[in-house]
PDB file of N, CA and C in Angstrom:
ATOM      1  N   UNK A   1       0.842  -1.170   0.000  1.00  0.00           N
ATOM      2  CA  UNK A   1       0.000   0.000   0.000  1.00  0.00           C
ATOM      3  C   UNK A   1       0.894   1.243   0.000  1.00  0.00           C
ATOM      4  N   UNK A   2       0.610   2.092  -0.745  1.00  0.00           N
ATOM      5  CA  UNK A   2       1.216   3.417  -0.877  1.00  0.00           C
ATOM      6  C   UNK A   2       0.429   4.483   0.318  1.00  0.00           C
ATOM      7  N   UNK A   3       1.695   5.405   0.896  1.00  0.00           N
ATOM      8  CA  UNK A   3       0.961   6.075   1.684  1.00  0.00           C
ATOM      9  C   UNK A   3       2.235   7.753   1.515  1.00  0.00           C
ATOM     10  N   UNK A   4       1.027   8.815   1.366  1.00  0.00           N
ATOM     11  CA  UNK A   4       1.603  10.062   1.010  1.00  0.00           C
ATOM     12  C   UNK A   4       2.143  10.809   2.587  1.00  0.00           C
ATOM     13  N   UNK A   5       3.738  10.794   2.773  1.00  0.00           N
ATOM     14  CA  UNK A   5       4.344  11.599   3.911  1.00  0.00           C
ATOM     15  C   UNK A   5       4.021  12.790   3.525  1.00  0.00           C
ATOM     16  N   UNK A   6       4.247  13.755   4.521  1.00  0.00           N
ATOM     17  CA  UNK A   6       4.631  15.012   4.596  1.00  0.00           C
ATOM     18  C   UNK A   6       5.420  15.235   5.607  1.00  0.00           C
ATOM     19  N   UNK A   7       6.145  16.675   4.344  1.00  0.00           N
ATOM     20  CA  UNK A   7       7.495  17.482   5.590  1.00  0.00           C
ATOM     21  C   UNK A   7       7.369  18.701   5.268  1.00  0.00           C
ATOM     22  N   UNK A   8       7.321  19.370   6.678  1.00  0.00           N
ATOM     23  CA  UNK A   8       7.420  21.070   6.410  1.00  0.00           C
ATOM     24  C   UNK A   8       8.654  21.755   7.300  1.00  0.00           C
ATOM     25  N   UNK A   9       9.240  22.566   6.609  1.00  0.00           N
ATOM     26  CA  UNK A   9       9.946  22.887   6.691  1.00  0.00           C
ATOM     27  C   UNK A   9      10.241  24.297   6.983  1.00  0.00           C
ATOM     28  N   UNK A  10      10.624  24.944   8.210  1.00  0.00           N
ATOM     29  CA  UNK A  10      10.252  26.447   8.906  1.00  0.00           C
ATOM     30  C   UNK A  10      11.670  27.215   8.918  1.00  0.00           C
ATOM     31  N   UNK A  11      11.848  28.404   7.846  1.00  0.00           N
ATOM     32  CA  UNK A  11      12.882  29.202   8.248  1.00  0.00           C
ATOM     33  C   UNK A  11      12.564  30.306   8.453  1.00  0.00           C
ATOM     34  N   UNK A  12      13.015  30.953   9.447  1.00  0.00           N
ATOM     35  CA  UNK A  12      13.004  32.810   9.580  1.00  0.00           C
ATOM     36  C   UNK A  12      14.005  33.906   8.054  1.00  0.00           C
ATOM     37  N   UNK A  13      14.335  32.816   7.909  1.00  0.00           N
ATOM     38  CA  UNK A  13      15.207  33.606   6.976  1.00  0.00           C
ATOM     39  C   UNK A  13      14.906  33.434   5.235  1.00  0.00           C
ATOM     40  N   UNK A  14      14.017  34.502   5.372  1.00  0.00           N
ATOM     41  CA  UNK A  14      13.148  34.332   4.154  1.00  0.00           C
ATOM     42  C   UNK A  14      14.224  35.214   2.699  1.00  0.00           C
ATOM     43  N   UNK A  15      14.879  34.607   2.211  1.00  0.00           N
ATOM     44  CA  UNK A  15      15.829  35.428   1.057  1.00  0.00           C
ATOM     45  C   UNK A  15      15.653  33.837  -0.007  1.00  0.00           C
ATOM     46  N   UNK A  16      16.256  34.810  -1.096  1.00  0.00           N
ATOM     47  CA  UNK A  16      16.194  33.673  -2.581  1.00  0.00           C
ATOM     48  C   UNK A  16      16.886  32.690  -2.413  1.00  0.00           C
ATOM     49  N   UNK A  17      17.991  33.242  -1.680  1.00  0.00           N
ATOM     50  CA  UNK A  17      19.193  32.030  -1.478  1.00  0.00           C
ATOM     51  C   UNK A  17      18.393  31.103  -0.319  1.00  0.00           C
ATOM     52  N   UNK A  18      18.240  31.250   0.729  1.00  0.00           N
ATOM     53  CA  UNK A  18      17.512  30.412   1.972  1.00  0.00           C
ATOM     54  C   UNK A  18      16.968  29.731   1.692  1.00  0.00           C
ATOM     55  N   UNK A  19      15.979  30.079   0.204  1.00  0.00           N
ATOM     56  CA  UNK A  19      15.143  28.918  -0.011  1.00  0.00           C
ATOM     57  C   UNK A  19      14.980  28.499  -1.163  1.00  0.00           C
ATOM     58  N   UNK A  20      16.121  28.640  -1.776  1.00  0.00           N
ATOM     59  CA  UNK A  20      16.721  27.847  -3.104  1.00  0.00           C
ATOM     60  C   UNK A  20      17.293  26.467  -2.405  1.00  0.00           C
ATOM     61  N   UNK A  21      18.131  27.268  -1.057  1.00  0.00           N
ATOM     62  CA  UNK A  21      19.052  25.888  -0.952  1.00  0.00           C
ATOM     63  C   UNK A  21      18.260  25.031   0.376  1.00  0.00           C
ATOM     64  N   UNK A  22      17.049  25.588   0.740  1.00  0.00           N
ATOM     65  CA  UNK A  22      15.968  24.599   0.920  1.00  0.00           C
ATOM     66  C   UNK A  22      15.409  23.435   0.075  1.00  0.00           C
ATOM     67  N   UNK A  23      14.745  24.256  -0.565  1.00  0.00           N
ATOM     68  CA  UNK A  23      14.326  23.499  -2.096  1.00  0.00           C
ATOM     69  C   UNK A  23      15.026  22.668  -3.076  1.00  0.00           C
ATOM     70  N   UNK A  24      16.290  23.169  -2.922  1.00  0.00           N
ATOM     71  CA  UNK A  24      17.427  21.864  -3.260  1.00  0.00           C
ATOM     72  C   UNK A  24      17.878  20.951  -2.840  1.00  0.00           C
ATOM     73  N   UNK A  25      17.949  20.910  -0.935  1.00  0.00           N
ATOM     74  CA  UNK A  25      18.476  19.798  -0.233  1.00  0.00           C
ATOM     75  C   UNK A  25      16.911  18.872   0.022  1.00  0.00           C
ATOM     76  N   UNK A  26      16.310  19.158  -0.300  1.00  0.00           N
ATOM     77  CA  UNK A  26      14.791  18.573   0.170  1.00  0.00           C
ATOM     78  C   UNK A  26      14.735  17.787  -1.126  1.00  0.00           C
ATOM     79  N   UNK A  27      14.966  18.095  -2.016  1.00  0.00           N
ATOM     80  CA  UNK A  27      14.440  17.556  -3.292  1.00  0.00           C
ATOM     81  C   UNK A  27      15.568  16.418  -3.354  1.00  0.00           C
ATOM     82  N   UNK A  28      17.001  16.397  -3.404  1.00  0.00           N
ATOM     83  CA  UNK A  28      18.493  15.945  -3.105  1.00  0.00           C
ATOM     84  C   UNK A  28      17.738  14.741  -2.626  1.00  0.00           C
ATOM     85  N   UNK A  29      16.616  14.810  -2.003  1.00  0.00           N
ATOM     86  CA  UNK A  29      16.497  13.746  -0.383  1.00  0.00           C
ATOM     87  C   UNK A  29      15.258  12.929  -0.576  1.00  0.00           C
ATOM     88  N   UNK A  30      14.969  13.340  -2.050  1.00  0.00           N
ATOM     89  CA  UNK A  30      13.609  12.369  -2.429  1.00  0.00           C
ATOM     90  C   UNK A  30      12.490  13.253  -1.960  1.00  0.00           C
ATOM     91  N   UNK A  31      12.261  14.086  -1.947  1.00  0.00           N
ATOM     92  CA  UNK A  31      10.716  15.011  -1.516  1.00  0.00           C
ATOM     93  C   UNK A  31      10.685  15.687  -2.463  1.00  0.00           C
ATOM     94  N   UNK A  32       9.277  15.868  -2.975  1.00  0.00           N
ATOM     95  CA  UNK A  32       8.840  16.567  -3.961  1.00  0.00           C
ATOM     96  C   UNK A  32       8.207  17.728  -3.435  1.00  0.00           C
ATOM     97  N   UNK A  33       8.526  19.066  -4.148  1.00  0.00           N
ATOM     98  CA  UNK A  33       7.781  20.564  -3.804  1.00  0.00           C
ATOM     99  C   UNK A  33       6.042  20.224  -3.505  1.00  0.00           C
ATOM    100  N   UNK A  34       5.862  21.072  -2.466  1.00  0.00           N
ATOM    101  CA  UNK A  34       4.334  20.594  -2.863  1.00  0.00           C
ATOM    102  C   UNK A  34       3.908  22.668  -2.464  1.00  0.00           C
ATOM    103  N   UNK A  35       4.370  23.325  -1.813  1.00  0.00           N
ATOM    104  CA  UNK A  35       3.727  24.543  -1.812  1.00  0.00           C
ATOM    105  C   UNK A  35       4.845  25.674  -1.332  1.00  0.00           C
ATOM    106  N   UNK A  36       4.285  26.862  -0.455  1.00  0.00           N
ATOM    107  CA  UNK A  36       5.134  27.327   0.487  1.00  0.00           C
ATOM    108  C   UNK A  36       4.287  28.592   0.885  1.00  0.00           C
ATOM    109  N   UNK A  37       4.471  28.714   2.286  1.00  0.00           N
ATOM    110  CA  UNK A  37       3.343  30.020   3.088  1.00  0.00           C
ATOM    111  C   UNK A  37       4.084  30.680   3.652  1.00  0.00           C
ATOM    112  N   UNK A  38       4.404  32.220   3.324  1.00  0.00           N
ATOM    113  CA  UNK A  38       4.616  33.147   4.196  1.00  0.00           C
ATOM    114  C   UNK A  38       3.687  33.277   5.390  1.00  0.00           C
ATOM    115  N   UNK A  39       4.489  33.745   6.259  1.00  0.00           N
ATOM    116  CA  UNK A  39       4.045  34.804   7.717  1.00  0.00           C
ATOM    117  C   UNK A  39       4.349  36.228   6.883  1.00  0.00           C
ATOM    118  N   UNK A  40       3.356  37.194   6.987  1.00  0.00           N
ATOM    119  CA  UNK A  40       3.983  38.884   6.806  1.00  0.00           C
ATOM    120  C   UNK A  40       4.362  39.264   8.113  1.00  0.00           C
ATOM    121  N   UNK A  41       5.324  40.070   7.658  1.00  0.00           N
ATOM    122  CA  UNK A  41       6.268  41.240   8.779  1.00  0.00           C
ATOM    123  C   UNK A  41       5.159  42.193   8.627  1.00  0.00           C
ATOM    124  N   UNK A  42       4.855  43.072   9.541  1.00  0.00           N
ATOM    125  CA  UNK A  42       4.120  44.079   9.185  1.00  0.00           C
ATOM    126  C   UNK A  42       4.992  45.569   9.461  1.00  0.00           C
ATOM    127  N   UNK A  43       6.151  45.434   9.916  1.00  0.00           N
ATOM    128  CA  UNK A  43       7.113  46.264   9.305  1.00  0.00           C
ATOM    129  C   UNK A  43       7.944  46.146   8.273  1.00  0.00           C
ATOM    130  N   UNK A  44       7.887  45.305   7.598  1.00  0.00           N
ATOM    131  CA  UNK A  44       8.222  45.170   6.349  1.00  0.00           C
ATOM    132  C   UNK A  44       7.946  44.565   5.498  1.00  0.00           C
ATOM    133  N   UNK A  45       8.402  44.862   4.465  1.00  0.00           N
ATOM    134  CA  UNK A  45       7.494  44.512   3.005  1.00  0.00           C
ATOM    135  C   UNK A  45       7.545  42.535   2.988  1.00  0.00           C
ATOM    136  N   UNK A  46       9.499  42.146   3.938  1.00  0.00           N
ATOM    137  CA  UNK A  46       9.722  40.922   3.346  1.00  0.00           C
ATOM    138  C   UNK A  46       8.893  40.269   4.311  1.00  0.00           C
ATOM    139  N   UNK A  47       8.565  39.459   3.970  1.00  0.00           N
ATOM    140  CA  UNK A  47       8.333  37.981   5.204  1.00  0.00           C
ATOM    141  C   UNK A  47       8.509  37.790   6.152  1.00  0.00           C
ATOM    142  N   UNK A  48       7.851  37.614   7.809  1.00  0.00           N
ATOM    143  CA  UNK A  48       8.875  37.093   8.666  1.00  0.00           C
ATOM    144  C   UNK A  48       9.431  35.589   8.857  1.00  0.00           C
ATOM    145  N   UNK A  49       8.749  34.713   8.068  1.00  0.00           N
ATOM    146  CA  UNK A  49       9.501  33.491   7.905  1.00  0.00           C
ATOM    147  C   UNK A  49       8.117  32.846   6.858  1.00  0.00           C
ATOM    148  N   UNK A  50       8.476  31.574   6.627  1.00  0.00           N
ATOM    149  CA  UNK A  50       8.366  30.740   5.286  1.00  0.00           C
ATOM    150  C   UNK A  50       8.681  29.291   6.065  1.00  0.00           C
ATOM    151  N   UNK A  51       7.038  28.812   5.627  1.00  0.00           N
ATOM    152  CA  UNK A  51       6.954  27.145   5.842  1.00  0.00           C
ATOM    153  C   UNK A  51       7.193  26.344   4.103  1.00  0.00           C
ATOM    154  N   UNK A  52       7.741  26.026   4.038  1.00  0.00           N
ATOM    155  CA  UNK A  52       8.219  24.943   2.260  1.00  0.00           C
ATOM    156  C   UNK A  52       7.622  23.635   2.676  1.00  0.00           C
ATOM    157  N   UNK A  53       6.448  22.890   2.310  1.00  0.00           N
ATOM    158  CA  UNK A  53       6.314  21.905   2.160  1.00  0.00           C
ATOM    159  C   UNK A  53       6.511  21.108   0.811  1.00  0.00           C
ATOM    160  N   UNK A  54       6.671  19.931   1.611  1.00  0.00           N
ATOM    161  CA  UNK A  54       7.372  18.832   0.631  1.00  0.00           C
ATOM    162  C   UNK A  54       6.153  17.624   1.079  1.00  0.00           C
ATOM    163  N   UNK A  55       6.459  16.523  -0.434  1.00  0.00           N
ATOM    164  CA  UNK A  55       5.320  15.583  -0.098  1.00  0.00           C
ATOM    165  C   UNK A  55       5.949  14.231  -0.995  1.00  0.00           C
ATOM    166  N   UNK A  56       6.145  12.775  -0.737  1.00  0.00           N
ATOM    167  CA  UNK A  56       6.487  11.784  -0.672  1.00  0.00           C
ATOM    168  C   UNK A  56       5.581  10.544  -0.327  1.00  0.00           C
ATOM    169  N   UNK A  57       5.614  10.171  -1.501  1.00  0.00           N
ATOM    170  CA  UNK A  57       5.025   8.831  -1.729  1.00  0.00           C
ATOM    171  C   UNK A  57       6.272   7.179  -1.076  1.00  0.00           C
ATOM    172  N   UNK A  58       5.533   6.876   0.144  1.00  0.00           N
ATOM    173  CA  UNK A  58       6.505   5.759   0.799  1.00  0.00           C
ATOM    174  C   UNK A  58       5.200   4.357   0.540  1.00  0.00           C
ATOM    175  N   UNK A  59       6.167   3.120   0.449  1.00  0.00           N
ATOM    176  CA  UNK A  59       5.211   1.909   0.702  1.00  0.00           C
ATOM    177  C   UNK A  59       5.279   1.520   2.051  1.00  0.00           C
ATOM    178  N   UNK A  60       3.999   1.121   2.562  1.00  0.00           N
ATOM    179  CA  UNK A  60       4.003   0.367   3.602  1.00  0.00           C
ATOM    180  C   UNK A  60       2.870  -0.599   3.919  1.00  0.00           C
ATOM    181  N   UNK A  61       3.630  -1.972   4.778  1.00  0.00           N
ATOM    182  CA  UNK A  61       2.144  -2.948   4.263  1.00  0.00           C
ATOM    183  C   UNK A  61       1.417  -2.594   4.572  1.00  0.00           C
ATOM    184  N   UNK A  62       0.404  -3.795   4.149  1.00  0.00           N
ATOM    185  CA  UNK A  62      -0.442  -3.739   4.223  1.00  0.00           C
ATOM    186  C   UNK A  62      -1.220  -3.934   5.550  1.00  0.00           C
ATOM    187  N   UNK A  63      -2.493  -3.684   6.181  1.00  0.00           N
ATOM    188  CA  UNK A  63      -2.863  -4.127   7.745  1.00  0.00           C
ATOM    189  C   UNK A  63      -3.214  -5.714   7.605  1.00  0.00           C
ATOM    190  N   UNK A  64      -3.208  -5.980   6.713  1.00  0.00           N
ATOM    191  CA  UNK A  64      -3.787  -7.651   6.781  1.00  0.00           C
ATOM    192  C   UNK A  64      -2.439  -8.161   6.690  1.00  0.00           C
ATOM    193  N   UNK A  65      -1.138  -8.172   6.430  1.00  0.00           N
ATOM    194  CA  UNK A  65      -0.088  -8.552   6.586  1.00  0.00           C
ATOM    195  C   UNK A  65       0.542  -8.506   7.597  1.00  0.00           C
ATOM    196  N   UNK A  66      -0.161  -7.357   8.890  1.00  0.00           N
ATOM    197  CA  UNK A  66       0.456  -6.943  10.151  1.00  0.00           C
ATOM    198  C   UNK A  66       0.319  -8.099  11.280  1.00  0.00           C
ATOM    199  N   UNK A  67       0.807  -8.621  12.193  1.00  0.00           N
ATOM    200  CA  UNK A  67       0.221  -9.768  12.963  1.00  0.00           C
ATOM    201  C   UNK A  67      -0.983  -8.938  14.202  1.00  0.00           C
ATOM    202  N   UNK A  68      -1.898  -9.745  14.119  1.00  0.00           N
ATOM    203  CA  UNK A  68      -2.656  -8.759  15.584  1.00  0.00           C
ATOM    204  C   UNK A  68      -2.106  -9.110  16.832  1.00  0.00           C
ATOM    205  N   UNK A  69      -2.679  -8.579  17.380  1.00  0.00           N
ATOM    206  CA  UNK A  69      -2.463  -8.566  19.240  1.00  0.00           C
ATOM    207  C   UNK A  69      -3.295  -9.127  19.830  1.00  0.00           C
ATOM    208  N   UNK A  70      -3.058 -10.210  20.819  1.00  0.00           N
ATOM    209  CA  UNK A  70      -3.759 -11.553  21.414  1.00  0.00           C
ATOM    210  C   UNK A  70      -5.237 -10.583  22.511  1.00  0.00           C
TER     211      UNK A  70
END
């Protein structure tokens, strides 16, 4: 049975570079992009941080293959 992980991923340090080389070591690692959500600063224009989710397809058995409990 296929079952869809998720990973999110939280930096304060919201720049091109921060989350290029997010988006590169995540991907490096078998996770596929799936979005990404700012927080606003409301003193400033940039961001105060950035969640990057990632999403991964893993197998795992099945429950009828699992042994039960007496």
């Amino acid at each position: 049975m296929q079952l869809t992980e998720y990973r999110v991923v939280e930096t304060s340090t919201v720049t091109d570079e921060s989350l290029t080389r997010i988006l590169n070591h995540e991907t490096k690692q078998g996770w596929v992009y799936d979005g990404m959500t700012f927080v606003p600063n409301e003193a400033s224009k940039r961001p105060r941080m950035a969640f990057v989710i990632f999403t991964r397809v893993v197998e795992v058995a099945d429950d009828a293959d699992r042994p039960t409990s007496p």
